[in-house]
C-alpha atoms as a PDB file:
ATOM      1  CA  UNK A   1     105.804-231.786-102.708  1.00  0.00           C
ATOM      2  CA  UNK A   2     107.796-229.599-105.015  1.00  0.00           C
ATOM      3  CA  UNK A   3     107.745-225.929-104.703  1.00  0.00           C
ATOM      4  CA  UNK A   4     104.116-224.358-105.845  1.00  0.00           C
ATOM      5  CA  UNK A   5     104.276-222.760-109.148  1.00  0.00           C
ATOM      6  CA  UNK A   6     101.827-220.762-108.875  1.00  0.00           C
ATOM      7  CA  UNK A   7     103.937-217.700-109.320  1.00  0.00           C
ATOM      8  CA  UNK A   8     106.498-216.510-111.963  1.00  0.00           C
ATOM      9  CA  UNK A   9     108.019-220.248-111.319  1.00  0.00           C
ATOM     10  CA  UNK A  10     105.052-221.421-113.210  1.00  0.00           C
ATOM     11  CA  UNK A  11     107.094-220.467-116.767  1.00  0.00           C
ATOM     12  CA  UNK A  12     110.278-221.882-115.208  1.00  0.00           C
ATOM     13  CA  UNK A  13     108.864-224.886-114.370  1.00  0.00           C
ATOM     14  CA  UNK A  14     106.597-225.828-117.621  1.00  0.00           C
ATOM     15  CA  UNK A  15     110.217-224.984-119.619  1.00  0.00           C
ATOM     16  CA  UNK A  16     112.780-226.827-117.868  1.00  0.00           C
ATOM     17  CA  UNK A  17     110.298-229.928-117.324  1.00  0.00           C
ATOM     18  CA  UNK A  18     109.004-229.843-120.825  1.00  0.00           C
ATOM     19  CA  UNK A  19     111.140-227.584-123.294  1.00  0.00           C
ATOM     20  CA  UNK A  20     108.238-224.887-124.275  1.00  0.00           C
ATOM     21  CA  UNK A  21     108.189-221.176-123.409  1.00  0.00           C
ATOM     22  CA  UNK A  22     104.711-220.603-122.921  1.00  0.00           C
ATOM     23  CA  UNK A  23     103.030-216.633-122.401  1.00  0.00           C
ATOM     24  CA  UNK A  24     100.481-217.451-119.959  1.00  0.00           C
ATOM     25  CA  UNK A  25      97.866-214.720-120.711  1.00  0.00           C
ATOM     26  CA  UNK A  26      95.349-215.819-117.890  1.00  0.00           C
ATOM     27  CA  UNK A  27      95.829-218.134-114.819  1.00  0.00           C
ATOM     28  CA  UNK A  28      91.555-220.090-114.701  1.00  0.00           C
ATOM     29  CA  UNK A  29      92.924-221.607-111.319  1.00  0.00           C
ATOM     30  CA  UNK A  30      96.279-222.098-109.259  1.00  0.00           C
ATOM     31  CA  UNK A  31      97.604-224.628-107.406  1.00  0.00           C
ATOM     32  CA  UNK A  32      94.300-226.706-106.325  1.00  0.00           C
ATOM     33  CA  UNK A  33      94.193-229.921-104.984  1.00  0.00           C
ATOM     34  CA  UNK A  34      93.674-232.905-107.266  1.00  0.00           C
ATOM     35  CA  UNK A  35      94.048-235.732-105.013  1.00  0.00           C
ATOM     36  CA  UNK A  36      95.573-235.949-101.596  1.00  0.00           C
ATOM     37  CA  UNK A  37      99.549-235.165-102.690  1.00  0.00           C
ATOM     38  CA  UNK A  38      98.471-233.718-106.042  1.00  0.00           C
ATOM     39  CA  UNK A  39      98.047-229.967-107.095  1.00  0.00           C
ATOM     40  CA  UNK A  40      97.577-228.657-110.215  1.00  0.00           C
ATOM     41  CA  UNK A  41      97.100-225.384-112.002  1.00  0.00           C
ATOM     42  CA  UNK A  42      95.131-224.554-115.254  1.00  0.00           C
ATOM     43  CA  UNK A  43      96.154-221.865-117.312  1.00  0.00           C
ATOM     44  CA  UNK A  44      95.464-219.990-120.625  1.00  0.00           C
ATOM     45  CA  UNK A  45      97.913-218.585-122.973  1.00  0.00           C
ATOM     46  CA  UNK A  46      98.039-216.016-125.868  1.00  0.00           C
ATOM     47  CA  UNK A  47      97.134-218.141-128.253  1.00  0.00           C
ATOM     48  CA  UNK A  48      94.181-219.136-126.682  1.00  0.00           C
ATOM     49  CA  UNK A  49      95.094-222.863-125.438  1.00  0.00           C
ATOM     50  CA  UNK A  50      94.409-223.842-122.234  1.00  0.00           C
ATOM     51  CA  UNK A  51      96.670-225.880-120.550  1.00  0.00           C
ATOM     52  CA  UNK A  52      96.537-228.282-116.976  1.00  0.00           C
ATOM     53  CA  UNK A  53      99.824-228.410-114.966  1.00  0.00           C
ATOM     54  CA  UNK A  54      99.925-231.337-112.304  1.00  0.00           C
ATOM     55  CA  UNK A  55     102.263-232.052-110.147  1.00  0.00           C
ATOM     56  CA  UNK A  56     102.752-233.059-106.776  1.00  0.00           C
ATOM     57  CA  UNK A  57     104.435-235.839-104.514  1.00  0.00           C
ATOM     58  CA  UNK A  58     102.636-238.735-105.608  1.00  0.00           C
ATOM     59  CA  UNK A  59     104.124-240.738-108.153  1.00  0.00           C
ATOM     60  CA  UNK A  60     101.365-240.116-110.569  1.00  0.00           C
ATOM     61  CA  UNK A  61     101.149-242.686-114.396  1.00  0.00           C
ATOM     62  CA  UNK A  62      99.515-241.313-117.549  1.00  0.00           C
ATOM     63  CA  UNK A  63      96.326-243.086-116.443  1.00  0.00           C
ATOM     64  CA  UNK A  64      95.938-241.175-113.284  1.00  0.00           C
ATOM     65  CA  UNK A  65      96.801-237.985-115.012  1.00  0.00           C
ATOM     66  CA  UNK A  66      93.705-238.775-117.899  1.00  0.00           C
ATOM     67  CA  UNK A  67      91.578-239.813-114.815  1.00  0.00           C
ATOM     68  CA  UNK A  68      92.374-236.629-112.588  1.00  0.00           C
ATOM     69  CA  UNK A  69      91.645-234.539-115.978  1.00  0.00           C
ATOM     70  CA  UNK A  70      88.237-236.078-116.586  1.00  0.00           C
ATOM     71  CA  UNK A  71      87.111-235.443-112.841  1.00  0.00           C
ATOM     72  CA  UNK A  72      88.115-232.150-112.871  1.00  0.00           C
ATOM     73  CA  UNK A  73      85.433-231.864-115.888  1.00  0.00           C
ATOM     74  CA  UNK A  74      87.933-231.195-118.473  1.00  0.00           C
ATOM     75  CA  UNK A  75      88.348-233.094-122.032  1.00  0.00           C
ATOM     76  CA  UNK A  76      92.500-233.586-122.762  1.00  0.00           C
ATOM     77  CA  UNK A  77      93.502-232.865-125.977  1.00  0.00           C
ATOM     78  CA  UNK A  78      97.180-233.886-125.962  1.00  0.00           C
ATOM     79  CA  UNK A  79      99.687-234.955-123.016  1.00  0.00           C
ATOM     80  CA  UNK A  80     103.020-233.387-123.701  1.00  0.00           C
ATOM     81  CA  UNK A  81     105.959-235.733-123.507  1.00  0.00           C
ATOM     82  CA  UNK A  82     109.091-234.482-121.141  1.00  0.00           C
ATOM     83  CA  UNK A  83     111.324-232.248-122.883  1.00  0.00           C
ATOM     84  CA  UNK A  84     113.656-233.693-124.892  1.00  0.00           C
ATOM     85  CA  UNK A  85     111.619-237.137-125.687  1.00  0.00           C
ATOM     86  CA  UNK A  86     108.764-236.973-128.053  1.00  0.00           C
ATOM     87  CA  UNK A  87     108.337-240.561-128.102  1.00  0.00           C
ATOM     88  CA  UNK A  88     108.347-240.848-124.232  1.00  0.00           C
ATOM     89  CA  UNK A  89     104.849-242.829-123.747  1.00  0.00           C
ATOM     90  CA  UNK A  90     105.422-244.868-126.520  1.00  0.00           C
ATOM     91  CA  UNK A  91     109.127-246.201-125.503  1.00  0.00           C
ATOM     92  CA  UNK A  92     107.501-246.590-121.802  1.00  0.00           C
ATOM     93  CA  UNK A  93     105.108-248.397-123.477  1.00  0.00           C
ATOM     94  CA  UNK A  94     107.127-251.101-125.451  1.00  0.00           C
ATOM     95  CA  UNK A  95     109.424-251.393-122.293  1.00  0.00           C
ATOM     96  CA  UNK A  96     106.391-252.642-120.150  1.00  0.00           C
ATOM     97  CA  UNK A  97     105.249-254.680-122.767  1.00  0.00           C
ATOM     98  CA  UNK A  98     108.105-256.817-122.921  1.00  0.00           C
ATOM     99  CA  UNK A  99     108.279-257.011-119.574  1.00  0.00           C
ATOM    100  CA  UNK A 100     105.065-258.665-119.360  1.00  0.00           C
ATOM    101  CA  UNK A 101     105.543-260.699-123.028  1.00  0.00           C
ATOM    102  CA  UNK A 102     109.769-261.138-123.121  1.00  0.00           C
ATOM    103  CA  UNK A 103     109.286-262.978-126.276  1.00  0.00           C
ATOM    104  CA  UNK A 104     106.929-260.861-128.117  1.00  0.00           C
ATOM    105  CA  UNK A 105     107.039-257.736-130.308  1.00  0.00           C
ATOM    106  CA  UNK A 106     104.141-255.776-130.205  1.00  0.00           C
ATOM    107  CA  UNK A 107     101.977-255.660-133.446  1.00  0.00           C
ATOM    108  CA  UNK A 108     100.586-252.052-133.608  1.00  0.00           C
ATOM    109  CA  UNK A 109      98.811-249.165-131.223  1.00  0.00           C
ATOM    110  CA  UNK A 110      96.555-251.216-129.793  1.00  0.00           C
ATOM    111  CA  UNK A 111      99.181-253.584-128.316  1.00  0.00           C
ATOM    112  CA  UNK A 112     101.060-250.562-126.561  1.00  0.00           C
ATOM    113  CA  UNK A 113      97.548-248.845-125.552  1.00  0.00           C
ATOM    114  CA  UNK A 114      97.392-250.088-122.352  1.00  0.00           C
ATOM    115  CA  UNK A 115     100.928-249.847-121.009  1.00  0.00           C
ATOM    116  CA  UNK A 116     100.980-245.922-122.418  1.00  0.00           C
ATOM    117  CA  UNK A 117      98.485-245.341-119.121  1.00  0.00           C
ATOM    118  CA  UNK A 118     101.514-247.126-117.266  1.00  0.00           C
ATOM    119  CA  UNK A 119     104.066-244.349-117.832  1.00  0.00           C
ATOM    120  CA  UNK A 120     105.260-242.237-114.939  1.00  0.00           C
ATOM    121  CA  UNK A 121     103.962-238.834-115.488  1.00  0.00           C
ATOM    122  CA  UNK A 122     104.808-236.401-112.877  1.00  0.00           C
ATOM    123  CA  UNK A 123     105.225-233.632-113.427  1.00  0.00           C
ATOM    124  CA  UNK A 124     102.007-233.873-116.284  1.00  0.00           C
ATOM    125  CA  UNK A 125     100.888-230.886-118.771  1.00  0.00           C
ATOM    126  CA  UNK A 126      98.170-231.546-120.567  1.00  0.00           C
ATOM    127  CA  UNK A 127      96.787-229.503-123.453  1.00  0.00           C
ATOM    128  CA  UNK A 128      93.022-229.201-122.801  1.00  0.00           C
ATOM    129  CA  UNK A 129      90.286-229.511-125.845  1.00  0.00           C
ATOM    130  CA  UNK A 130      87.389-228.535-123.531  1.00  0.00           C
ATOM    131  CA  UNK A 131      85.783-227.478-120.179  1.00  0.00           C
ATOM    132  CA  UNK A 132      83.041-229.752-119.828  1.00  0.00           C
ATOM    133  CA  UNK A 133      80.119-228.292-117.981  1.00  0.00           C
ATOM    134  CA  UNK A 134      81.725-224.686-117.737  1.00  0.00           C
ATOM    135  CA  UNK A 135      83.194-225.623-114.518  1.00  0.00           C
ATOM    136  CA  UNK A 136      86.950-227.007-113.389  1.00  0.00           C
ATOM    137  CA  UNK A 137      86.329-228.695-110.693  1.00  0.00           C
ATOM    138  CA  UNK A 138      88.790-228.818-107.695  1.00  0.00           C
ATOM    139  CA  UNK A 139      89.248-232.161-105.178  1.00  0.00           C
ATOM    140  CA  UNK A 140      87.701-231.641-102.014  1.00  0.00           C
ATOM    141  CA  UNK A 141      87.515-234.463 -99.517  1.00  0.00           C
ATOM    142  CA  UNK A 142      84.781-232.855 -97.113  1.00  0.00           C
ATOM    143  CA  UNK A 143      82.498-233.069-100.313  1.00  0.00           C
ATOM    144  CA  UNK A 144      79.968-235.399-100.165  1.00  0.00           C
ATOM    145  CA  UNK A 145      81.169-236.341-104.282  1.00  0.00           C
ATOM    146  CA  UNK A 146      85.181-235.764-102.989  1.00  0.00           C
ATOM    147  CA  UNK A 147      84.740-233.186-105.703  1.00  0.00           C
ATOM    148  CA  UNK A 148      83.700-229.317-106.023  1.00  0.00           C
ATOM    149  CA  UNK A 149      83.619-226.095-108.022  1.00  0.00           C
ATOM    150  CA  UNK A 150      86.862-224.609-108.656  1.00  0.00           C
ATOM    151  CA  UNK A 151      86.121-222.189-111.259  1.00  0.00           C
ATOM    152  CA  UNK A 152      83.887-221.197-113.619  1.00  0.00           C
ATOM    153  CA  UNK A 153      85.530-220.951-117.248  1.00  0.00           C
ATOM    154  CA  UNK A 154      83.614-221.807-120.275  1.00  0.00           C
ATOM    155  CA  UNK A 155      86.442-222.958-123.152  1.00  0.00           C
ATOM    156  CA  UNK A 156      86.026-224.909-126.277  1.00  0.00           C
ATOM    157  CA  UNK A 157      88.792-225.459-128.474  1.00  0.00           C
ATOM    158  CA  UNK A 158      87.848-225.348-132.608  1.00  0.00           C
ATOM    159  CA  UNK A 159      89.995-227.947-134.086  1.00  0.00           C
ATOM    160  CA  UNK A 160      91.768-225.555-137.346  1.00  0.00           C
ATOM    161  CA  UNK A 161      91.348-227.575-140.985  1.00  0.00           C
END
């Protein structure tokens, strides 16, 4: 697993993996367990966004990222592409897609939907639009739902416009 960022590395990390400077205000929870080679760390910055950073081992896809968010009881917002290529899921998408259809071209979003959740995505950093029950929940296997209470945090993002 890399090195935890749970430290001063945290900034280092979320630039050189994903081209932002972020000014991390408040750290909700650091370095948790996710799955069984995953960790991740959720964080809030000056401007009031609240971001997830996983990472870990694993070889981890866009879909396991949206289903690791969800059971930690948080809504995503955005997934940030790696630095450098803002239309990362949606190249990995078309890629897979002719893999599975050589002789196709595919017709819209809905075609590429299902091989976005196919991406690699490790490390992830998701911008989070809410904290579902006012809890981030943490995976624990001794649980008797694999799952427990991390934090408490209540955080609702107001969509500007």
């Amino acid at each position: 697993m890399s090195k935890s960022p749970a430290g001063t590395n945290l900034e280092r990390e979320l630039s050189s993996h994903f081209g932002i400077a972020f000014d991390i205000a408040k750290r909700i929870v650091v370095d948790v367990a996710v799955a069984r080679e995953v960790r991740a760390s959720v964080f809030l910055t000056k401007k009031k966004q609240l971001f997830c950073y996983i990472y870990g081992q694993s070889s981890l896809t866009l879909g396991d990222v949206r289903q690791i968010i969800s059971r930690m009881g948080l809504r995503p917002e955005l997934c940030l592409p790696p630095k450098g290529q803002p239309r990362y899921f949606d190249e990995v998408a078309a890629l897979q897609f002719r893999k599975v259809f050589p002789g196709l071209k595919p017709n819209g979003d809905q075609d590429l939907a299902y091989y976005r959740t196919l991406a690699p995505y490790n490390p992830a950093l998701v911008l989070i639009a809410e904290v579902k029950d006012g809890h981030i929940y943490q995976f624990d296997p001794d649980a008797r739902t694999k799952w427990r209470v991390a934090a408490k945090f209540v955080y609702h993002r107001v969509a500007a416009g």
